[in-house]
Protein backbone atom coordinates (compact mmCIF):
# COMPACT_ATOMS: atom_id res chain seq x y z
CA UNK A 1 -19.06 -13.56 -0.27
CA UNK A 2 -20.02 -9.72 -1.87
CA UNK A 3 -18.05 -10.80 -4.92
CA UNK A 4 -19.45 -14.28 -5.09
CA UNK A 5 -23.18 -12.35 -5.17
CA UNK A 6 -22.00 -9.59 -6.56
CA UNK A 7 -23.04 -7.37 -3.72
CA UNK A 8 -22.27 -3.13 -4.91
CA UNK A 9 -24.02 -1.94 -1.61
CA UNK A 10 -24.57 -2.51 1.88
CA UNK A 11 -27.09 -1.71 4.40
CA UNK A 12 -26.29 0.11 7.71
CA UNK A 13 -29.07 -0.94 10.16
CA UNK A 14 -29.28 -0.10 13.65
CA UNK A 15 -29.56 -2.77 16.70
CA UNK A 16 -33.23 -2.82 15.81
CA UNK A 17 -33.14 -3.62 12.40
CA UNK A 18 -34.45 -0.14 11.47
CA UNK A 19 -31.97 0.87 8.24
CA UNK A 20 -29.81 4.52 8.70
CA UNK A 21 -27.62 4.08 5.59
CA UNK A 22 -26.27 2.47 2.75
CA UNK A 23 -22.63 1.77 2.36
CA UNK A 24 -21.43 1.67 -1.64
CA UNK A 25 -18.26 0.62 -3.50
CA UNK A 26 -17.57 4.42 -3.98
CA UNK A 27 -17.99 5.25 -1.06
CA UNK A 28 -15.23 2.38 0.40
CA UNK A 29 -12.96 3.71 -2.62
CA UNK A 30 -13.29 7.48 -1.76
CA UNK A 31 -12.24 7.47 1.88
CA UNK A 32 -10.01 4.37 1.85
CA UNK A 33 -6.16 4.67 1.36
CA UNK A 34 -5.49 3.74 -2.36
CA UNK A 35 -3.76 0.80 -2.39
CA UNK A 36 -5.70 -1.16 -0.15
CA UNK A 37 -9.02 0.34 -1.78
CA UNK A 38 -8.00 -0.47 -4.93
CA UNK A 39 -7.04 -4.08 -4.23
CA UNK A 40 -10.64 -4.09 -2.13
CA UNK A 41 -12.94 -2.62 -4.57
CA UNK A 42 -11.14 -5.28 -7.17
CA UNK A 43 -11.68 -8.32 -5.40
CA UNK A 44 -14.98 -7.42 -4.43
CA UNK A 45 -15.90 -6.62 -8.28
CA UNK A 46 -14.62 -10.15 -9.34
């Protein structure tokens, strides 16, 4: 689906909608282990 819309960023909301973050590619391919953020960040750039 975030490839289909071509969706870079995510928020982070709390239970009551009220937002506390944003989650970015980056972010997913700085703290992931390389392989699998490689092959995550790729499919979710297609």
């Amino acid at each position: 689906i975030m490839a289909k819309h071509q969706v870079r960023r995510l928020a982070v909301v709390e239970e009551d909608g009220k937002l506390v973050g944003v989650v970015a590619q980056a972010d997913v391919a700085r703290e992931g282990d390389d392989k699998k953020t490689g092959k995550l960040v790729e499919e979710i750039s297609e």
